[in-house]
N, C-alpha and C. Protein backbone atom coordinates (compact mmCIF):
# COMPACT_ATOMS: atom_id res chain seq x y z
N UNK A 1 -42.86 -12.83 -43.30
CA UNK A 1 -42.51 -13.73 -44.38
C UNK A 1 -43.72 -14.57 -44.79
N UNK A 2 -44.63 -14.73 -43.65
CA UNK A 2 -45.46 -15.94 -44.11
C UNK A 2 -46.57 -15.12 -44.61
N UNK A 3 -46.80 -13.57 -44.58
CA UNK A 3 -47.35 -12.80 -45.21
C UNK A 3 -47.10 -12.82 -47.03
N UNK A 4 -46.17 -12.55 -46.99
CA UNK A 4 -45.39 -12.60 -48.15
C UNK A 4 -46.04 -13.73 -49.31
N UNK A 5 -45.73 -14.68 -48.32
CA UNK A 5 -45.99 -15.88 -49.12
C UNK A 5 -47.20 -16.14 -49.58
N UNK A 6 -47.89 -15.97 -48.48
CA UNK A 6 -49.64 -16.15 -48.71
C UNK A 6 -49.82 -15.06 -49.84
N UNK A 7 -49.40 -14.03 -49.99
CA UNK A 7 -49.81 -12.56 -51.31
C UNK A 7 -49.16 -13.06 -52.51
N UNK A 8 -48.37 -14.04 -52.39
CA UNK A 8 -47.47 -14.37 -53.47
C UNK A 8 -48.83 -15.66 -54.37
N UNK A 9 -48.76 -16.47 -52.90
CA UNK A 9 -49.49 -17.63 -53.69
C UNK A 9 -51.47 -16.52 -53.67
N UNK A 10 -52.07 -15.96 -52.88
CA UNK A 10 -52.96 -15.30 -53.61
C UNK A 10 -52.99 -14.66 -55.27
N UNK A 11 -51.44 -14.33 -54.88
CA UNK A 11 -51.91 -13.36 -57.01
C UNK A 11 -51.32 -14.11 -58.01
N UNK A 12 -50.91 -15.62 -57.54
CA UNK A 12 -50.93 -17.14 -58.46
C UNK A 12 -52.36 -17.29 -58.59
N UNK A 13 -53.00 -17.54 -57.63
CA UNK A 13 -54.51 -17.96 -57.82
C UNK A 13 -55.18 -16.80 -58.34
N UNK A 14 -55.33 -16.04 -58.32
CA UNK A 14 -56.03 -14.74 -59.16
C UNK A 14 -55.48 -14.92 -60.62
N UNK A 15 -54.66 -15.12 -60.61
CA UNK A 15 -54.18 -14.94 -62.04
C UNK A 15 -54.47 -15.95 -63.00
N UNK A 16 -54.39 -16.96 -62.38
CA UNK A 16 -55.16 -18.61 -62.74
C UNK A 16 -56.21 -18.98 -62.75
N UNK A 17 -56.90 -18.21 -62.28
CA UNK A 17 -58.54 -17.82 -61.79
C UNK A 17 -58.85 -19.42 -60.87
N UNK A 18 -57.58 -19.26 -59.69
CA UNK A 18 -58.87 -20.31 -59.24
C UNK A 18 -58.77 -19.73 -57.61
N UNK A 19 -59.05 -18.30 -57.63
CA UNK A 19 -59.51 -18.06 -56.44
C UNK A 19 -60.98 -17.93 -56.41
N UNK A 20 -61.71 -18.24 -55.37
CA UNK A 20 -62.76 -17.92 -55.56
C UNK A 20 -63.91 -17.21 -54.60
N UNK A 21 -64.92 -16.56 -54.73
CA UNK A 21 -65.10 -15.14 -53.30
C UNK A 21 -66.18 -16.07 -53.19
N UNK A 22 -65.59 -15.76 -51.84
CA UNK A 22 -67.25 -16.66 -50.93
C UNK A 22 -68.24 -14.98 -50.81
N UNK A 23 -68.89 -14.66 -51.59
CA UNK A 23 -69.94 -13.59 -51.72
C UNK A 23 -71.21 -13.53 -50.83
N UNK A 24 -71.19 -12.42 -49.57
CA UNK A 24 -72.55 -12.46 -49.33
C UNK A 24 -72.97 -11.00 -49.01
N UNK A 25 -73.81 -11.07 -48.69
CA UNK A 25 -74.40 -9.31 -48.20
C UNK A 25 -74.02 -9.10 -46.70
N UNK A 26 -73.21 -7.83 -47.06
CA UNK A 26 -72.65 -7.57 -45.84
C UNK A 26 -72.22 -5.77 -45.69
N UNK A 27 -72.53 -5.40 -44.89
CA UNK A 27 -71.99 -3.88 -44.75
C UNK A 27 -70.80 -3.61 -44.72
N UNK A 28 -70.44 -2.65 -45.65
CA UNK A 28 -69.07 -2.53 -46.01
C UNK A 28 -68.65 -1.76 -44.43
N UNK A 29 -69.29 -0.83 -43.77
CA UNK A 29 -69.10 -0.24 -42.99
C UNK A 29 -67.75 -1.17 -41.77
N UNK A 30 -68.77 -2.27 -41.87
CA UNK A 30 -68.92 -3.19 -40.94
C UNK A 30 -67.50 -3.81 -40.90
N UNK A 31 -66.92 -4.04 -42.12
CA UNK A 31 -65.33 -4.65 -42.61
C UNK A 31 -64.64 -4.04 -42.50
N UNK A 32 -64.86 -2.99 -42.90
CA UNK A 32 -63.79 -1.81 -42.74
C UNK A 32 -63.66 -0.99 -41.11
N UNK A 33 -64.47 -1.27 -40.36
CA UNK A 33 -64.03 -1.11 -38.59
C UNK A 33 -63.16 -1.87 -38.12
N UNK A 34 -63.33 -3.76 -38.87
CA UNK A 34 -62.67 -4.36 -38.17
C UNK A 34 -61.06 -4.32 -39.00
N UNK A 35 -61.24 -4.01 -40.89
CA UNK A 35 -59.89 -3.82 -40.65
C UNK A 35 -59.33 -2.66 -39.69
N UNK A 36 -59.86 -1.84 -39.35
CA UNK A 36 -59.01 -0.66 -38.43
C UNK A 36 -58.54 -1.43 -37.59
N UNK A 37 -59.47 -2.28 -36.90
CA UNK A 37 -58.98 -3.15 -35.44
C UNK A 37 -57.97 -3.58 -35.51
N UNK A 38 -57.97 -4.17 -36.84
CA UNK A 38 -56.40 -5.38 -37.18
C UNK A 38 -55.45 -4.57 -37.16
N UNK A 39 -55.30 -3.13 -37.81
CA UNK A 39 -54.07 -2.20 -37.83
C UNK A 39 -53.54 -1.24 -36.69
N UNK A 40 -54.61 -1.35 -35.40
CA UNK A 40 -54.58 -0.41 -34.72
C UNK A 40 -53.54 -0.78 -33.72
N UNK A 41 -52.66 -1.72 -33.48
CA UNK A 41 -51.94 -2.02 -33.13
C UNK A 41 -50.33 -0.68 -34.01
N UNK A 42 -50.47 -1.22 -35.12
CA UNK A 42 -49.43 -0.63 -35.77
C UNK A 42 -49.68 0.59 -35.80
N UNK A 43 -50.47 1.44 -35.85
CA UNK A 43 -50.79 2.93 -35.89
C UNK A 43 -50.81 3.37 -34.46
N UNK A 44 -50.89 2.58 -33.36
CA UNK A 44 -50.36 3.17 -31.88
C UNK A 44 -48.81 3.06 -32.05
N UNK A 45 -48.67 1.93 -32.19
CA UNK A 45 -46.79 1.98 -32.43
C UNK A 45 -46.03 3.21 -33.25
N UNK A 46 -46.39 3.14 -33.85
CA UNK A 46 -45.91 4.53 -35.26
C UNK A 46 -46.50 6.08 -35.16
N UNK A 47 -47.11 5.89 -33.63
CA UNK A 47 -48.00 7.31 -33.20
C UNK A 47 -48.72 7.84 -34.21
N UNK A 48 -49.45 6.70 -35.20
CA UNK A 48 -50.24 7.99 -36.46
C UNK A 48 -51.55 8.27 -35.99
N UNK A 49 -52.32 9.15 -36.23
CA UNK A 49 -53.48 9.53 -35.75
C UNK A 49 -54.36 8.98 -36.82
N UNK A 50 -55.64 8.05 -36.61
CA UNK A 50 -56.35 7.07 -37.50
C UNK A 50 -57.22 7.90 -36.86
N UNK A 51 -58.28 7.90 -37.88
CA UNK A 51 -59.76 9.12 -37.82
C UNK A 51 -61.23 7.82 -38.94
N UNK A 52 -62.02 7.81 -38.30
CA UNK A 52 -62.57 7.32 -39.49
C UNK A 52 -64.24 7.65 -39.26
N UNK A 53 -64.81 7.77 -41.19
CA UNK A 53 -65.77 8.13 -41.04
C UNK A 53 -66.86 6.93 -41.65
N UNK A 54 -68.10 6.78 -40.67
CA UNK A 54 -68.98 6.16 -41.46
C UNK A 54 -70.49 6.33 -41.29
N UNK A 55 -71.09 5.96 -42.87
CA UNK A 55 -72.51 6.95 -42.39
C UNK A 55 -73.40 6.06 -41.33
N UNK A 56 -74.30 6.73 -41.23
CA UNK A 56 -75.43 6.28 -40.27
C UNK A 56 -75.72 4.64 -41.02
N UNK A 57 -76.00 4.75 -41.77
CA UNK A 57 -76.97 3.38 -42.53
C UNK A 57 -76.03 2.30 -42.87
N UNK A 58 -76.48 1.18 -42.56
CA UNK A 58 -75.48 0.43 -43.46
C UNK A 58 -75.41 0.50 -44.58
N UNK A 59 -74.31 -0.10 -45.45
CA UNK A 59 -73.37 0.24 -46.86
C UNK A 59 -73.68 -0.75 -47.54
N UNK A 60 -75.06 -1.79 -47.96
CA UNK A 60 -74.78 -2.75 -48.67
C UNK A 60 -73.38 -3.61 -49.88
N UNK A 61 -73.01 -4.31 -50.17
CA UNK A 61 -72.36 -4.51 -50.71
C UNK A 61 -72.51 -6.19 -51.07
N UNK A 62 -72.39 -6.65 -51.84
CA UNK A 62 -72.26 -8.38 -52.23
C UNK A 62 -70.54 -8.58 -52.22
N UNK A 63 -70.22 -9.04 -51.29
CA UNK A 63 -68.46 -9.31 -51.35
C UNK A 63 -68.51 -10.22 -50.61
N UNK A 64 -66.91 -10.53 -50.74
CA UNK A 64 -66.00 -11.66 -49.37
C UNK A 64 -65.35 -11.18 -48.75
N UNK A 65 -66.53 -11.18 -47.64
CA UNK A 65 -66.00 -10.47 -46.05
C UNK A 65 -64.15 -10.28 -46.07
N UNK A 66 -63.81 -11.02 -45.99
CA UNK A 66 -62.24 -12.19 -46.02
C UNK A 66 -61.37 -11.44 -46.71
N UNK A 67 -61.97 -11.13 -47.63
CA UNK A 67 -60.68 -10.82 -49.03
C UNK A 67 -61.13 -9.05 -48.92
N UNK A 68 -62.35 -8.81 -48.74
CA UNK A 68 -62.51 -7.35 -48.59
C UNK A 68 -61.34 -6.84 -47.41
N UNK A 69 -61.46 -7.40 -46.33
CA UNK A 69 -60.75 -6.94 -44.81
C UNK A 69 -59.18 -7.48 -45.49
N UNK A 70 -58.82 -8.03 -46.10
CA UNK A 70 -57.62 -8.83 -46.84
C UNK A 70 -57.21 -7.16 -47.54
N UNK A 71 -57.83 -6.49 -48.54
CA UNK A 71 -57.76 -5.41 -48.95
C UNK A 71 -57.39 -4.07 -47.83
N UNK A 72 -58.73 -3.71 -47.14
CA UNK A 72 -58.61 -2.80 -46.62
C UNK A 72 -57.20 -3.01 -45.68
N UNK A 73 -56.85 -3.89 -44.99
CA UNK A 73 -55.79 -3.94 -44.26
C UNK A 73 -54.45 -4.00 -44.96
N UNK A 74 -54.12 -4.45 -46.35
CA UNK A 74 -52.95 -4.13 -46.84
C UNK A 74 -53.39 -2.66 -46.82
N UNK A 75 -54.11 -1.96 -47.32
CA UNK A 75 -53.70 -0.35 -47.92
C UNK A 75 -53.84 0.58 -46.61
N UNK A 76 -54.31 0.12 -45.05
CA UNK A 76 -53.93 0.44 -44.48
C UNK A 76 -52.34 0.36 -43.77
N UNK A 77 -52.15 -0.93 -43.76
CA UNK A 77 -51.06 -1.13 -43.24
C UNK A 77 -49.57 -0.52 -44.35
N UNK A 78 -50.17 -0.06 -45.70
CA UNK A 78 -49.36 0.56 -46.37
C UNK A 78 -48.99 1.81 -46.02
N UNK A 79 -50.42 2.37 -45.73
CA UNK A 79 -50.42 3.90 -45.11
C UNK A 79 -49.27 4.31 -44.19
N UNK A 80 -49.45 3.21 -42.93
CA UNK A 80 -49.04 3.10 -41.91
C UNK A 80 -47.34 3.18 -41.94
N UNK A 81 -47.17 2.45 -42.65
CA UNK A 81 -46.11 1.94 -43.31
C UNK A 81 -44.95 3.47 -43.63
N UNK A 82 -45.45 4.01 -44.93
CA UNK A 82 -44.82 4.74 -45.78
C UNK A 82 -45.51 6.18 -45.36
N UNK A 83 -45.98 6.45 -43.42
CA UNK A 83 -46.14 7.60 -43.10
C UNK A 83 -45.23 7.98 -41.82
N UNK A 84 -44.88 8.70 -41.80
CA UNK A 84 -43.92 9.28 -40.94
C UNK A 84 -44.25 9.34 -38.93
N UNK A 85 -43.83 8.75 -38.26
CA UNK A 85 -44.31 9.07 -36.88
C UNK A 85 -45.40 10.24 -36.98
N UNK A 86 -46.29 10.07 -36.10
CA UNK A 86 -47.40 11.23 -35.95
C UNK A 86 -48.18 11.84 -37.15
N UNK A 87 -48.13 10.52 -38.13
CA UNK A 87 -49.25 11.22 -39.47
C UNK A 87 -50.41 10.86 -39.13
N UNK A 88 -50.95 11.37 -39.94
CA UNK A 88 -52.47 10.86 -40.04
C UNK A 88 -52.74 10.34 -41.47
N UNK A 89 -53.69 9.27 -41.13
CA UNK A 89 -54.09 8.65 -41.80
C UNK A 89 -56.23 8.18 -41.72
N UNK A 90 -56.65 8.42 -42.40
CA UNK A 90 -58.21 8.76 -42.30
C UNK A 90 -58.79 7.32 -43.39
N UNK A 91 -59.74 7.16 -42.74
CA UNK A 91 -60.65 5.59 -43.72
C UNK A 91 -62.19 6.25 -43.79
N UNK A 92 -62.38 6.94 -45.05
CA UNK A 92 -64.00 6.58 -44.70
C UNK A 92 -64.59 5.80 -45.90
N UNK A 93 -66.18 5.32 -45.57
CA UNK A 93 -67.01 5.18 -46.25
C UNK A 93 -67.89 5.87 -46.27
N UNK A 94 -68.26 5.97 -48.04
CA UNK A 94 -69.47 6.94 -48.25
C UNK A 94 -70.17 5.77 -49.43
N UNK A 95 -72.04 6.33 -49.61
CA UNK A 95 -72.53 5.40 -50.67
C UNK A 95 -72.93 6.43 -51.26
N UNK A 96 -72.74 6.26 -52.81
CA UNK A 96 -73.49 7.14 -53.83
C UNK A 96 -74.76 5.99 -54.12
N UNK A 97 -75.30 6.69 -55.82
CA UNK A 97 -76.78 5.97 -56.12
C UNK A 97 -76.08 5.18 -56.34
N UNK A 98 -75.05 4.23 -57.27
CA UNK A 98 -74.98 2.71 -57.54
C UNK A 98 -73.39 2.20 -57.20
N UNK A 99 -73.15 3.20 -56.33
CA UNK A 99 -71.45 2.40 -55.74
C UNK A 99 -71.41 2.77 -54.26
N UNK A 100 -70.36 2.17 -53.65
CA UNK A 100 -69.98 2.44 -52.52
C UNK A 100 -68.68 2.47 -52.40
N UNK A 101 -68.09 3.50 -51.63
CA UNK A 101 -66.43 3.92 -51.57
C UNK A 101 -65.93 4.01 -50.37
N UNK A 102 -64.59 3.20 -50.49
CA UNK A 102 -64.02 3.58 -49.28
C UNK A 102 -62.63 4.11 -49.81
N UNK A 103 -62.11 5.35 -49.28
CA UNK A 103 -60.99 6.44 -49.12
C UNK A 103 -60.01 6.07 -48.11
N UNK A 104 -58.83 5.67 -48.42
CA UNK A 104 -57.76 5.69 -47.53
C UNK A 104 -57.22 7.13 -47.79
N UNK A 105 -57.00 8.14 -46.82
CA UNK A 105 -56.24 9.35 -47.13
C UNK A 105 -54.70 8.84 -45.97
N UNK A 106 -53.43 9.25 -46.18
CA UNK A 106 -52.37 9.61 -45.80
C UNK A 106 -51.78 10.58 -45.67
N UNK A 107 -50.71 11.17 -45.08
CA UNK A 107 -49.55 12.07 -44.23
C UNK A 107 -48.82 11.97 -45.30
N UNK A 108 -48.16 11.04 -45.73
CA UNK A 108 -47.11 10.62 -45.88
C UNK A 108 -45.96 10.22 -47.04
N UNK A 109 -45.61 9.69 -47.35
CA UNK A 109 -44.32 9.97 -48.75
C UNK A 109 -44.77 10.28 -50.00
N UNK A 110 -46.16 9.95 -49.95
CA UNK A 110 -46.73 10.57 -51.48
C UNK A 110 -46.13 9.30 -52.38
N UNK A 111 -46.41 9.59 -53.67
CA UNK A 111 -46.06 8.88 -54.90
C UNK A 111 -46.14 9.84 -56.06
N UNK A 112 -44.37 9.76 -56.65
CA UNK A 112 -44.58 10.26 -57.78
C UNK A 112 -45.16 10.28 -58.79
N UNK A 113 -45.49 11.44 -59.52
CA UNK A 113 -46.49 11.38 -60.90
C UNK A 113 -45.55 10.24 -61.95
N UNK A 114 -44.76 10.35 -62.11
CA UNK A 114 -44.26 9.02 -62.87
C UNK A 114 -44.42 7.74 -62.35
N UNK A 115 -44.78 7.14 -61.26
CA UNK A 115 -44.90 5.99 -60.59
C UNK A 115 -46.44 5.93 -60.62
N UNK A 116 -46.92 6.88 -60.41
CA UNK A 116 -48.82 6.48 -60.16
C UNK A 116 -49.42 5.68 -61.31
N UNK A 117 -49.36 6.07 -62.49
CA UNK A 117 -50.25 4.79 -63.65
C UNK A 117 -49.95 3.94 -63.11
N UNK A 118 -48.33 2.99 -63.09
CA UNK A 118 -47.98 1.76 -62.63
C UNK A 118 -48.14 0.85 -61.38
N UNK A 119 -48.80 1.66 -60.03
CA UNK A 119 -48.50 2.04 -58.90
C UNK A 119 -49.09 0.31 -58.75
N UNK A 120 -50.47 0.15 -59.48
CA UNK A 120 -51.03 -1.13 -59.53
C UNK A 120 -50.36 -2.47 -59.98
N UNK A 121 -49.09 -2.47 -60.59
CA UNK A 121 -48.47 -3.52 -61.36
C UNK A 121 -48.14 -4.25 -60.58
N UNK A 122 -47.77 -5.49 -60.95
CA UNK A 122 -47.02 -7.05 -60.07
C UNK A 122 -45.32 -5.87 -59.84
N UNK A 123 -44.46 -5.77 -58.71
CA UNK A 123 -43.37 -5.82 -58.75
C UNK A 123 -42.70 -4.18 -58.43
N UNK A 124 -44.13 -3.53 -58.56
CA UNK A 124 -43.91 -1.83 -58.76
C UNK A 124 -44.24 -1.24 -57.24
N UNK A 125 -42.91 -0.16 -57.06
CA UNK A 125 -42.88 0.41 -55.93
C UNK A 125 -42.20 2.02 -55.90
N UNK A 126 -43.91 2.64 -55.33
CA UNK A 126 -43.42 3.80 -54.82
C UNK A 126 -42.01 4.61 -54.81
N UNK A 127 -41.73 4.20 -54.03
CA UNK A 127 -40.42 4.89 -53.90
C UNK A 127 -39.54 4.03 -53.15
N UNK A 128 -38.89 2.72 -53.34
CA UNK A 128 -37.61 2.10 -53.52
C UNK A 128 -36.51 2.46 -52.00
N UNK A 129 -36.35 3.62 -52.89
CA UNK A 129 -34.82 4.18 -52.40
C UNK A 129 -35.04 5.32 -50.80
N UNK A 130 -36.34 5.12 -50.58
CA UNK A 130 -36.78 6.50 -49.48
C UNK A 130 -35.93 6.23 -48.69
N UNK A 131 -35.23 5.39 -48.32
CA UNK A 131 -34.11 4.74 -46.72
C UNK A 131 -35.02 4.31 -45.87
N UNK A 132 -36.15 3.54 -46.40
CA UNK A 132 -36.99 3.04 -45.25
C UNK A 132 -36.07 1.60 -45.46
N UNK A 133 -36.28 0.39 -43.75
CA UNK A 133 -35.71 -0.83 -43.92
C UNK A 133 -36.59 -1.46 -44.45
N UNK A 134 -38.41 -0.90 -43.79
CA UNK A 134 -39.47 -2.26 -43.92
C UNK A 134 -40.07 -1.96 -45.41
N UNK A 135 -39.32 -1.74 -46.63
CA UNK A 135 -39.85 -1.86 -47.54
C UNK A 135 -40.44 -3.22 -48.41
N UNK A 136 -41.54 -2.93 -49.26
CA UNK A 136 -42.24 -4.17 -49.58
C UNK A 136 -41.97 -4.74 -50.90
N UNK A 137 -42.24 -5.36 -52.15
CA UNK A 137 -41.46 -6.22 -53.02
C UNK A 137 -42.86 -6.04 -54.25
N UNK A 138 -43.50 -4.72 -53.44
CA UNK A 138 -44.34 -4.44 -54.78
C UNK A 138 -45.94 -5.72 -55.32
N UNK A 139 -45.74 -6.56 -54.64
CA UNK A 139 -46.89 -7.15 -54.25
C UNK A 139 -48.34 -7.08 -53.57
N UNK A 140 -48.40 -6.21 -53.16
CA UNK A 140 -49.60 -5.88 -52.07
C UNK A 140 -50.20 -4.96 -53.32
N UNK A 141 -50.34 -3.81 -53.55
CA UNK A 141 -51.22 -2.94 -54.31
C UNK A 141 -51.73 -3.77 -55.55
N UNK A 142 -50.55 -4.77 -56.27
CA UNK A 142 -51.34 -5.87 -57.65
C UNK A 142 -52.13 -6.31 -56.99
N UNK A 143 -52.50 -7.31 -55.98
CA UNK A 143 -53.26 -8.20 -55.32
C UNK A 143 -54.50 -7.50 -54.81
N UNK A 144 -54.42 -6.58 -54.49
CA UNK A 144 -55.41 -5.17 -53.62
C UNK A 144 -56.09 -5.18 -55.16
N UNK A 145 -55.60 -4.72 -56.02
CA UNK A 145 -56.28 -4.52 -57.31
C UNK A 145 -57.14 -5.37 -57.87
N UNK A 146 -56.26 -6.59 -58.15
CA UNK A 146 -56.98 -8.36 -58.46
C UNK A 146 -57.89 -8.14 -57.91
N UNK A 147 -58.44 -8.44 -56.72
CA UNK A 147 -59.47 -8.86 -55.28
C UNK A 147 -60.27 -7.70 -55.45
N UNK A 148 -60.09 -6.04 -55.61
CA UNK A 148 -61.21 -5.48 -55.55
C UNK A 148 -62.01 -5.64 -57.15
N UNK A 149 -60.91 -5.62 -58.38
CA UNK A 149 -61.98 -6.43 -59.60
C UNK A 149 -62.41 -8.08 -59.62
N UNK A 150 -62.05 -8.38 -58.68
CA UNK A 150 -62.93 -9.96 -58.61
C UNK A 150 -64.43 -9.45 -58.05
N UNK A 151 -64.48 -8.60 -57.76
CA UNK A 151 -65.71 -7.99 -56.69
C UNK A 151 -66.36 -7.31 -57.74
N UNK A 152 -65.79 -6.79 -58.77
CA UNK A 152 -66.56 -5.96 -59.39
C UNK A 152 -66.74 -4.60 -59.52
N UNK A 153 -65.58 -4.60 -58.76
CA UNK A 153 -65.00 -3.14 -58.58
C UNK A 153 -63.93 -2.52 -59.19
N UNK A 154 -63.32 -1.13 -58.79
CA UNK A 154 -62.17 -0.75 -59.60
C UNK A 154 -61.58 0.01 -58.07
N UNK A 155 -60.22 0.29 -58.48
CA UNK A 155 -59.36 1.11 -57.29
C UNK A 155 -58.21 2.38 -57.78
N UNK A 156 -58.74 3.35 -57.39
CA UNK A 156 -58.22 4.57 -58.03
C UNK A 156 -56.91 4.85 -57.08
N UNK A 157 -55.85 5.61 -57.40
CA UNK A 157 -54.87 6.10 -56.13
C UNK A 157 -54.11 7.37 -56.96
N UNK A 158 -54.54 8.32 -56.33
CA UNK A 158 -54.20 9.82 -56.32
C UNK A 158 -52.86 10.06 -55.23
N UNK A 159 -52.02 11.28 -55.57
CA UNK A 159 -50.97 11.47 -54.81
C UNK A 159 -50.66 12.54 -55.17
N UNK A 160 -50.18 14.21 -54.58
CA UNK A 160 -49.92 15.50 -55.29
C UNK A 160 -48.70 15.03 -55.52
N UNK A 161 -47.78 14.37 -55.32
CA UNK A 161 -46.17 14.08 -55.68
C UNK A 161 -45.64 13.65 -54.08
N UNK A 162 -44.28 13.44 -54.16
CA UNK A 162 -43.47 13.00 -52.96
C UNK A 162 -43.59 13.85 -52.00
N UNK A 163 -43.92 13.55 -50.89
CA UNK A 163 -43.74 13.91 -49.43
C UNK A 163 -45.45 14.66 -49.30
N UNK A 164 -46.68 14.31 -50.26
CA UNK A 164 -47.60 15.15 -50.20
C UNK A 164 -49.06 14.24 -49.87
N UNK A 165 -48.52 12.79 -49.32
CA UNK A 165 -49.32 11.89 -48.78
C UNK A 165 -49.74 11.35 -50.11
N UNK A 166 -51.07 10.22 -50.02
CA UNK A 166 -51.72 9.37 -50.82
C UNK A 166 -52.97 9.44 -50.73
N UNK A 167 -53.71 9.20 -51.63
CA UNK A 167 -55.22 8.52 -51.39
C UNK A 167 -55.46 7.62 -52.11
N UNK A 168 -56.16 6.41 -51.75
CA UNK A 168 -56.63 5.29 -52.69
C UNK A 168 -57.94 5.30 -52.20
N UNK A 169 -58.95 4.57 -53.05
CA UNK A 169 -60.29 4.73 -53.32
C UNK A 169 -60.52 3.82 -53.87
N UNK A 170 -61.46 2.63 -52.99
CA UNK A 170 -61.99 1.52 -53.77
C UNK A 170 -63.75 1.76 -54.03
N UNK A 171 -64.05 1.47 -55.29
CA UNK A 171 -65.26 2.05 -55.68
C UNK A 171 -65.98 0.47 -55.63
N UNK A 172 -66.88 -0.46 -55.23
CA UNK A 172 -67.56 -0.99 -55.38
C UNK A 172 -69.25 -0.90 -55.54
N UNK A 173 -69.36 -2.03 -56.50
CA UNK A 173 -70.89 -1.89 -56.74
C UNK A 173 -72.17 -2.35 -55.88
N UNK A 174 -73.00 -1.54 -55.44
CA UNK A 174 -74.02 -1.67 -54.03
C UNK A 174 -74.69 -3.30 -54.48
N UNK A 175 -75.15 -3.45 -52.99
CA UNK A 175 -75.64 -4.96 -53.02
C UNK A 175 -76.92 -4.86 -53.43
N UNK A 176 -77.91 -5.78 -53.37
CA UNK A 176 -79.34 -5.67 -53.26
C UNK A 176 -79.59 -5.43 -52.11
N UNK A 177 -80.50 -4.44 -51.62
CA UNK A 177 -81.14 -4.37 -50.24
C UNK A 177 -82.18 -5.58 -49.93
């Protein structure tokens, strides 16, 4: 609940613009291990198999540590979430010449081609009716969105249809070395 609340009053302040990113140079690599840490609790519980790849070098990036790991851990813990005992679920980072990406891949319920444009909206959800209990109120993916364009970034999410897993993909722009 007190999750809830805090994502509620975050995408008040995004929307009002008075959140604001404490920005510094930091390896994306580096955020994205420790969100695994934060979720790895829930992915032993739910038996999913977490795999992750990262390159040799660090990943420059200009972000907020905070709100980046704020990101990666909702769309993990979404994964986690809306995948079936014993899925897998994979995180990597890769850097091209002027971005850097990180790939959530999933197992698991997929998202319909009619739901994906919207998938990003305040209030919009996947799939509702799957008979899961711990379903969410459609908040987490708007806010995930907000926070990776406060950065300067954009966030893509692919799905072949229901039951054929997910991928989301946050593309951010490299730091200064």
């Amino acid at each position: 609940m007190a999750r809830l609340v805090e994502d509620l009053l975050d995408v008040s302040r995004v929307r009002s613009g008075n959140l604001r990113l404490q920005r510094q140079r930091m390896d994306l690599s580096t955020v994205a291990a420790h969100a695994v840490q934060s979720v790895e609790f829930d992915m032993q519980e739910r038996h999913h198999r977490m795999t992750t790849a990262f390159p040799e070098a660090p990943v420059w990036v200009q972000a907020d540590p905070d709100r980046l790991e704020q990101v990666l851990v909702n769309l993990l813990s979404n994964a986690a979430k809306y995948t079936e005992a014993g899925g897998e679920i994979a995180l990597s980072v890769e850097q091209g010449e002027q971005e850097a990406t990180v790939r959530i891949r999933d197992t698991g319920i997929g998202i319909s081609a009619d739901v994906l444009p919207q998938i990003f909206d305040l209030f919009v959800q996947a799939n509702p009716t799957a008979g899961r209990t711990n379903v969410g109120l459609g908040i987490g993916l708007a806010l995930v969105r907000s926070l990776v364009e406060l950065h300067g970034g954009r966030i893509t999410a692919a799905s072949a249809g229901l039951g054929q897993g997910s991928e989301f993909a946050i593309h951010l722009p490299l730091g200064a070395e």
